[in-house]
N, C-alpha and C. Protein backbone atom coordinates (compact mmCIF):
# COMPACT_ATOMS: atom_id res chain seq x y z
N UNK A 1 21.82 71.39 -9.51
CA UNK A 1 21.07 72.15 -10.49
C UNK A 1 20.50 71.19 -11.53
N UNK A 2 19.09 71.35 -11.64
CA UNK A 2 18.61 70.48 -12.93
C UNK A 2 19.12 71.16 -14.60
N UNK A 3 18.72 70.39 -15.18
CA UNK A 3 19.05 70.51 -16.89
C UNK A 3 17.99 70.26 -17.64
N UNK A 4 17.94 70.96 -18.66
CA UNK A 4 16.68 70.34 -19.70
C UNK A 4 17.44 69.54 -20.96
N UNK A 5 16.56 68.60 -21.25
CA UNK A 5 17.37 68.37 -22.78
C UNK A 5 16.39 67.49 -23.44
N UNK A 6 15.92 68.10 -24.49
CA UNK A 6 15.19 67.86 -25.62
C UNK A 6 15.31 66.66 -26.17
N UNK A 7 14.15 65.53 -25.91
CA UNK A 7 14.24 64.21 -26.90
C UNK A 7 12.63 63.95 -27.59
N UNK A 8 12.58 62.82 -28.25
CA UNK A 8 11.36 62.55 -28.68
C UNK A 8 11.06 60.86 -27.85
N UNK A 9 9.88 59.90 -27.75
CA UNK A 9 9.49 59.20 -27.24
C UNK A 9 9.24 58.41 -28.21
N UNK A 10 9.62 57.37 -29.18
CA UNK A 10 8.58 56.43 -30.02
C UNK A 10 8.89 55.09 -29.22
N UNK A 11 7.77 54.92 -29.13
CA UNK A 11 7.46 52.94 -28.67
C UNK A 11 8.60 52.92 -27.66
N UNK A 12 8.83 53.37 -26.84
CA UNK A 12 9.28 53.46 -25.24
C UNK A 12 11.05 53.53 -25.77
N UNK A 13 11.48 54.09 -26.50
CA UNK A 13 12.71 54.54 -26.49
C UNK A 13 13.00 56.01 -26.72
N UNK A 14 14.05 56.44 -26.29
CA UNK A 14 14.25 58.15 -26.11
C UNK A 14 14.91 57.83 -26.92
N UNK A 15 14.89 59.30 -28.24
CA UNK A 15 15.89 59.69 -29.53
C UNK A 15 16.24 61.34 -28.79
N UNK A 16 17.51 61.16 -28.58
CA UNK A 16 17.68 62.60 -28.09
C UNK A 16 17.88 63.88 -29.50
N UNK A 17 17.06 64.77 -29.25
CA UNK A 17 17.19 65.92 -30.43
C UNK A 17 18.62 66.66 -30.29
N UNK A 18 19.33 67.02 -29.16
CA UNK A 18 20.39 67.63 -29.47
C UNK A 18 21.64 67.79 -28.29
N UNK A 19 22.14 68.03 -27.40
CA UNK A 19 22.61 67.63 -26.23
C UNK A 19 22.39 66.66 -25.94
N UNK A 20 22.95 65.66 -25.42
CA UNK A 20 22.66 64.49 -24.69
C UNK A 20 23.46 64.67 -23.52
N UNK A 21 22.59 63.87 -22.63
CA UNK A 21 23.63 64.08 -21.07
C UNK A 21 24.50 63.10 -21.35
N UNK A 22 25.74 63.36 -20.01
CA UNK A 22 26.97 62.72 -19.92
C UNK A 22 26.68 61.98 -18.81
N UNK A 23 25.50 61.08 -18.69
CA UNK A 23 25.50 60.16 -17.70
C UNK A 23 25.26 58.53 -18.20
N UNK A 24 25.44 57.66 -17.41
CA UNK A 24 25.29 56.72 -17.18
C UNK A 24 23.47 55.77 -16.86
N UNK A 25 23.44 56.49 -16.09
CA UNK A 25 22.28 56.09 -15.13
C UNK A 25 21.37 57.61 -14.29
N UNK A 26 20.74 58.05 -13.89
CA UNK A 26 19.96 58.72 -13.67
C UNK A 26 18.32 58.66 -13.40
N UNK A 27 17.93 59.33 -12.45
CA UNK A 27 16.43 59.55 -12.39
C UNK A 27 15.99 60.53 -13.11
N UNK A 28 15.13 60.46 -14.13
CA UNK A 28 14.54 61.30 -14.54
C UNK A 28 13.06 61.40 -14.74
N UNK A 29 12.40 63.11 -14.80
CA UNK A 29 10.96 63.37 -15.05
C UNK A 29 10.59 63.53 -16.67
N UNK A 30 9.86 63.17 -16.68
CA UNK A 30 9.72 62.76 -18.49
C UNK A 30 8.39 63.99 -18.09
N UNK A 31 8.00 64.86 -19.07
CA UNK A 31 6.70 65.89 -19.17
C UNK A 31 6.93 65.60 -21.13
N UNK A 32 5.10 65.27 -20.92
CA UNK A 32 4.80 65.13 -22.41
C UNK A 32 3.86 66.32 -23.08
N UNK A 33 4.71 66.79 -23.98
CA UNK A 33 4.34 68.17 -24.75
C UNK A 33 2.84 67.26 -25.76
N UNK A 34 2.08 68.58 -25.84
CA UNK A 34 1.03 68.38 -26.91
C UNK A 34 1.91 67.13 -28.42
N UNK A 35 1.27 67.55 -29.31
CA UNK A 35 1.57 66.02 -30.58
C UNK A 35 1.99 67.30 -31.63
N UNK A 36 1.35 68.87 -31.38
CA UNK A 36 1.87 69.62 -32.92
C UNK A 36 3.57 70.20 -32.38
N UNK A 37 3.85 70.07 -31.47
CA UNK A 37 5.62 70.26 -31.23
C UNK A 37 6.36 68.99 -31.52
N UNK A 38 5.83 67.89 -31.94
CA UNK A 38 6.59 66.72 -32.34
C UNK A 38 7.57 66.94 -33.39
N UNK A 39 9.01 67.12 -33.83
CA UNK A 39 9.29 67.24 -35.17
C UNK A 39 8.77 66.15 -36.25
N UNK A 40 8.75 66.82 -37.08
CA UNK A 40 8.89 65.89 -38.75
C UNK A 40 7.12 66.24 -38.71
N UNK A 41 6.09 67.02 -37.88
CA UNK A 41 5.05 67.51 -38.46
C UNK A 41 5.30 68.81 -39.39
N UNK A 42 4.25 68.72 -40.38
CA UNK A 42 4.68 70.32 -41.26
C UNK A 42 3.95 71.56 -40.55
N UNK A 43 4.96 72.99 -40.56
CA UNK A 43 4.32 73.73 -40.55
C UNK A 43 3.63 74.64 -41.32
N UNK A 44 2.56 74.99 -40.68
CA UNK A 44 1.71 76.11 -41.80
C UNK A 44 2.55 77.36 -42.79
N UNK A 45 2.84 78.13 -43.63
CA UNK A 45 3.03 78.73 -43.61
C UNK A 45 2.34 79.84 -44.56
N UNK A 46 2.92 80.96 -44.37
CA UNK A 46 1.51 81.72 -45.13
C UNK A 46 2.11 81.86 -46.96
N UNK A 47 1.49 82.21 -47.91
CA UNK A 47 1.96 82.26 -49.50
C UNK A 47 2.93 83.08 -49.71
N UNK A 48 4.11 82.87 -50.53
CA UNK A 48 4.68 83.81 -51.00
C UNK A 48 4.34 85.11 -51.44
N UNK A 49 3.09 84.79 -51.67
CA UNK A 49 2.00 86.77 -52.55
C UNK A 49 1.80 87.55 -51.92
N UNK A 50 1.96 87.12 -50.39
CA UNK A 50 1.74 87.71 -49.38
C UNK A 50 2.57 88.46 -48.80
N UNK A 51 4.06 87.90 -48.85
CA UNK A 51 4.85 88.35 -48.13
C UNK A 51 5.70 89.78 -47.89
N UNK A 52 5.57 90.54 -47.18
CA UNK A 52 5.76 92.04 -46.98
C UNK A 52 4.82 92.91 -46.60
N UNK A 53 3.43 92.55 -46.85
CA UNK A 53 2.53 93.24 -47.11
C UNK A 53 1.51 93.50 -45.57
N UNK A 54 2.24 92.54 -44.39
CA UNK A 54 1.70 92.74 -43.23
C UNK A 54 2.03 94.44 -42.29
N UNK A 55 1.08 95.05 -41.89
CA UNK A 55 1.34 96.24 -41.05
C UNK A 55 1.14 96.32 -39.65
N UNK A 56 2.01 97.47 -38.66
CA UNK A 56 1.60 97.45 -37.74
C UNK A 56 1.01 98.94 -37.41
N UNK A 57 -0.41 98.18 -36.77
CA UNK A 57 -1.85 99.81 -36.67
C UNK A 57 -1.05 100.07 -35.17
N UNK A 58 -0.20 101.57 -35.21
CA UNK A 58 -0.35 102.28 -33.86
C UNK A 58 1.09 101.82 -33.38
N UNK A 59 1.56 102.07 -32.61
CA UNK A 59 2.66 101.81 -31.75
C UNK A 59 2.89 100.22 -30.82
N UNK A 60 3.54 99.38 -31.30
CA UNK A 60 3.59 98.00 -30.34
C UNK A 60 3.36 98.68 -28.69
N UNK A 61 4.06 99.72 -28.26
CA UNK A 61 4.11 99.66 -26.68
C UNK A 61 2.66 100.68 -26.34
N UNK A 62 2.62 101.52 -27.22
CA UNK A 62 1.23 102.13 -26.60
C UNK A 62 0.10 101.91 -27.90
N UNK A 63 -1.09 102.16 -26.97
CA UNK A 63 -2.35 101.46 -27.22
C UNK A 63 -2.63 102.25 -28.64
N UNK A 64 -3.64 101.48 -29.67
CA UNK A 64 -3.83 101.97 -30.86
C UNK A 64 -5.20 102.94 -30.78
N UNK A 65 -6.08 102.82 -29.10
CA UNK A 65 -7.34 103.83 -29.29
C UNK A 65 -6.66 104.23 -27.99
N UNK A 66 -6.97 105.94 -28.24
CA UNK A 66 -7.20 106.54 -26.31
C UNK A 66 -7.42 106.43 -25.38
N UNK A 67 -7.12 106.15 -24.14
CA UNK A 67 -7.80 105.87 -22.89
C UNK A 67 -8.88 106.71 -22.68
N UNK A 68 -8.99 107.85 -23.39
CA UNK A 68 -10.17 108.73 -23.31
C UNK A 68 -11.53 108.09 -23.97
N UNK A 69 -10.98 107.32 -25.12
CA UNK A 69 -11.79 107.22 -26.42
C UNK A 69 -12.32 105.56 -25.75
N UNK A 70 -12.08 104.59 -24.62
CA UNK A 70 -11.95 103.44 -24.69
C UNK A 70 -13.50 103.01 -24.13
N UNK A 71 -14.32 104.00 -23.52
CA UNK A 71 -15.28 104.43 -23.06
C UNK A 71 -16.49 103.77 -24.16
N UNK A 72 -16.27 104.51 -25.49
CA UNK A 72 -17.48 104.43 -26.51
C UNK A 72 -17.00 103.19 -27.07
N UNK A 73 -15.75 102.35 -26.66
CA UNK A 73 -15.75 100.96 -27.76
C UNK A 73 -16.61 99.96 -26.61
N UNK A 74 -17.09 100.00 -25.40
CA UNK A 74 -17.25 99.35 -24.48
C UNK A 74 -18.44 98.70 -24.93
């Protein structure tokens, strides 16, 4: 069974983020994520003035216009 485990890459050495394997030696596939999942970038976040004030229009599981009505938004 394979394993995942989370590291970062600078100048050809692995810093492991949190688990580290219990091996020695190993083959492994390295897959390189985009540059904004890197840690120590900042994230956006929205203002404190804001906060609470988001709503949700209509029901998450069913639709917010009619299937009858979907006709005239076309």
């Amino acid at each position: 069974m394979l394993k995942s485990y989370e590291a970062t890459l600078e100048n050809g050495q692995i810093h492991w983020l949190g688990e580290r394997p219990e091996v020695s030696m190993a083959r492994i596939i390295v897959t390189v994520l985009a540059d904004e999942g890197v840690p120590g970038t900042k994230r956006r976040t929205a203002p404190a003035s804001i906060a609470g004030k988001g709503r949700t229009l209509g029901d998450i599981v069913s639709p917010i216009v009619d299937e009858q009505d979907w006709d005239c938004l076309k």
